[in-house]
C-alpha atoms as a PDB file:
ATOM      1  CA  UNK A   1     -59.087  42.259 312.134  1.00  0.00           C
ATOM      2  CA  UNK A   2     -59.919  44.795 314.794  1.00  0.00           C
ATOM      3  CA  UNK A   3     -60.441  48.286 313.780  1.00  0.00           C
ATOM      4  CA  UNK A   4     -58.303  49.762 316.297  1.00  0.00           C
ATOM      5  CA  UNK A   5     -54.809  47.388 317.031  1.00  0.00           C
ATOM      6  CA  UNK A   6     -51.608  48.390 319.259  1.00  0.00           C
ATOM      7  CA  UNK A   7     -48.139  48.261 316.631  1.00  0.00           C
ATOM      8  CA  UNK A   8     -47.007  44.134 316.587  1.00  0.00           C
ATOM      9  CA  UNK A   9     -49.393  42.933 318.600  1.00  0.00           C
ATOM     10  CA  UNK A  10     -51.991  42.965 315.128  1.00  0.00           C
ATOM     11  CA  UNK A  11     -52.114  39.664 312.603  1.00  0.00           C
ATOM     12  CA  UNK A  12     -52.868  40.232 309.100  1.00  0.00           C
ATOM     13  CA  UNK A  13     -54.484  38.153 306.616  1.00  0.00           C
ATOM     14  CA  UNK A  14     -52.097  39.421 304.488  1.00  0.00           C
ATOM     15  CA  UNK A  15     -49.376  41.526 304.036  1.00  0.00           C
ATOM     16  CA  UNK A  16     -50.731  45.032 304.611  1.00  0.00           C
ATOM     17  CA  UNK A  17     -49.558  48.154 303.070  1.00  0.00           C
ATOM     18  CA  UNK A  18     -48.602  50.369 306.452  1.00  0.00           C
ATOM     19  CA  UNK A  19     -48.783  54.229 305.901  1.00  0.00           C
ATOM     20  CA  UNK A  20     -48.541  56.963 308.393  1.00  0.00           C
ATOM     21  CA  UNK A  21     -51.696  58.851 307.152  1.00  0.00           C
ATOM     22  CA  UNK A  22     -54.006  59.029 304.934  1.00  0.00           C
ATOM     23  CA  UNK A  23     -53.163  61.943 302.601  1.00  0.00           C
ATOM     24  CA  UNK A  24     -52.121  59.741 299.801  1.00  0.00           C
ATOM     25  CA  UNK A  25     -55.557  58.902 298.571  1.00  0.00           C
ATOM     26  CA  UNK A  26     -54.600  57.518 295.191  1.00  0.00           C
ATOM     27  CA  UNK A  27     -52.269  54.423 297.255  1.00  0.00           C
ATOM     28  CA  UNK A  28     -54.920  54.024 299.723  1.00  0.00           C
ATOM     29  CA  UNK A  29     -57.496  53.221 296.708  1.00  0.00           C
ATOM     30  CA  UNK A  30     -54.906  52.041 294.463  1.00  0.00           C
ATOM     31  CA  UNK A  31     -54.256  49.210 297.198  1.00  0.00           C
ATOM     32  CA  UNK A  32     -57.507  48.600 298.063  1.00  0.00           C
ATOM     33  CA  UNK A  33     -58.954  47.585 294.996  1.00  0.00           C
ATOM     34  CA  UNK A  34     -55.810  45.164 294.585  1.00  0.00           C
ATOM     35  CA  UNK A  35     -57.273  43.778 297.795  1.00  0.00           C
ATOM     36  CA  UNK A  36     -53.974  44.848 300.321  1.00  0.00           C
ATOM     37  CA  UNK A  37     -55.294  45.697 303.570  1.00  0.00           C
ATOM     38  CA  UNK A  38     -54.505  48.915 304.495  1.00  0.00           C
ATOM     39  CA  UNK A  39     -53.211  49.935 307.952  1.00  0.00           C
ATOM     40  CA  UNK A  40     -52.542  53.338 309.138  1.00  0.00           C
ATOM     41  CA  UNK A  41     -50.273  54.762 311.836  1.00  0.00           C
ATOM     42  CA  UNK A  42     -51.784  56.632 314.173  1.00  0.00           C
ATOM     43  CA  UNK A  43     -51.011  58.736 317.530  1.00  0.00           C
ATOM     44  CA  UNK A  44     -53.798  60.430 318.289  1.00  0.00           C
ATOM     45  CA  UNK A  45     -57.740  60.776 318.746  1.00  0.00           C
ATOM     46  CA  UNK A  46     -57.696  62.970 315.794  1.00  0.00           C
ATOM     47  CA  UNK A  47     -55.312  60.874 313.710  1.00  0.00           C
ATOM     48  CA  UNK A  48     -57.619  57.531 314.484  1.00  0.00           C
ATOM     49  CA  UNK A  49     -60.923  59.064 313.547  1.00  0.00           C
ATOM     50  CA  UNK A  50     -59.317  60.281 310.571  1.00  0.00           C
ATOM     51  CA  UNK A  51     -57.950  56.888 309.157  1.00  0.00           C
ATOM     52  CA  UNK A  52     -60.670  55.326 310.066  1.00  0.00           C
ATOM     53  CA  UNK A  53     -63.280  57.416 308.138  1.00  0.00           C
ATOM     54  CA  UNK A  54     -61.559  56.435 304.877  1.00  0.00           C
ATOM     55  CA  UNK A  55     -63.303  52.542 303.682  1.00  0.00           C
ATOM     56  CA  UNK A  56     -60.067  51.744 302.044  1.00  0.00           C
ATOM     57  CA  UNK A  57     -58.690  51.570 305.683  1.00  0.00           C
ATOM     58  CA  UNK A  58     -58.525  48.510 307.695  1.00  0.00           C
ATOM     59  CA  UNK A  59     -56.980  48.882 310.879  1.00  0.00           C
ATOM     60  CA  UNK A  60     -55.489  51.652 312.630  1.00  0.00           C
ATOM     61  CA  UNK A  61     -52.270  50.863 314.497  1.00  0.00           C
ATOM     62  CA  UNK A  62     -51.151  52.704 317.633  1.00  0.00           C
ATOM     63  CA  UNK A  63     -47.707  52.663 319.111  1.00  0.00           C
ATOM     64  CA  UNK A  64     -47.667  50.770 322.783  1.00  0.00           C
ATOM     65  CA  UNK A  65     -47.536  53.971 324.979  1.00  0.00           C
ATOM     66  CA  UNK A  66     -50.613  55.130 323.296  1.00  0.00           C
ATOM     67  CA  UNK A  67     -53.070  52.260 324.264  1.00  0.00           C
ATOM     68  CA  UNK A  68     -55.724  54.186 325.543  1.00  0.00           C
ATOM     69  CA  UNK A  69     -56.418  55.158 322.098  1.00  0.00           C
ATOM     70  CA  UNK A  70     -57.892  51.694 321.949  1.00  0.00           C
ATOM     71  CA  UNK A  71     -60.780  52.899 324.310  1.00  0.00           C
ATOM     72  CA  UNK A  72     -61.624  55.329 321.961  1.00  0.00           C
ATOM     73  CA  UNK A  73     -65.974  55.953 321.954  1.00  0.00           C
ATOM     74  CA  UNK A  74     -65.538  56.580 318.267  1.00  0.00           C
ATOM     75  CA  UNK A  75     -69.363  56.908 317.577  1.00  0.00           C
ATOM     76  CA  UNK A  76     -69.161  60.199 319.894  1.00  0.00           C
ATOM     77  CA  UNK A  77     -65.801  61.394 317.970  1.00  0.00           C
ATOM     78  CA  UNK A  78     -67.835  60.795 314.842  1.00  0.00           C
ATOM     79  CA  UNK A  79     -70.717  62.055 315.278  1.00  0.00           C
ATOM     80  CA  UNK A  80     -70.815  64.063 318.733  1.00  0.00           C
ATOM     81  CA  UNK A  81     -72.290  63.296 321.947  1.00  0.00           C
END
């Protein structure tokens, strides 16, 4: 599963439970030790990094006009250039 997908062009293992952030902490653990994957919405640089600094997260989907946030250099979002 790649961490970083476009919206229905991703296949999961199983059905995932989709959420537009990651606020809800409690579901995103909740779900993850019931072994869901967990996907996230996302539609920005800021909104990607975010998701994907939480473990229970994994894949981030972006909508189809925002595929450049596939190119993302995450490891210099993370942790600066």
């Amino acid at each position: 599963m790649p961490e970083i997908a476009v919206e229905g062009e991703a296949e999961f293992p199983a059905e995932p439970l989709v959420l537009e952030g990651v606020e809800d902490v409690e579901r995103l653990q909740s779900a993850h030790e019931e072994g869901t994957p967990v996907v996230v919405r996302a539609d920005s640089a800021e909104r990607v990094v975010a998701a994907l600094a939480r473990p229970e997260v994994a894949c981030v989907i972006v909508p189809p006009g925002k595929r450049e946030l596939l190119d993302l250099d995450l490891v210099q979002l993370t942790y600066g250039p």
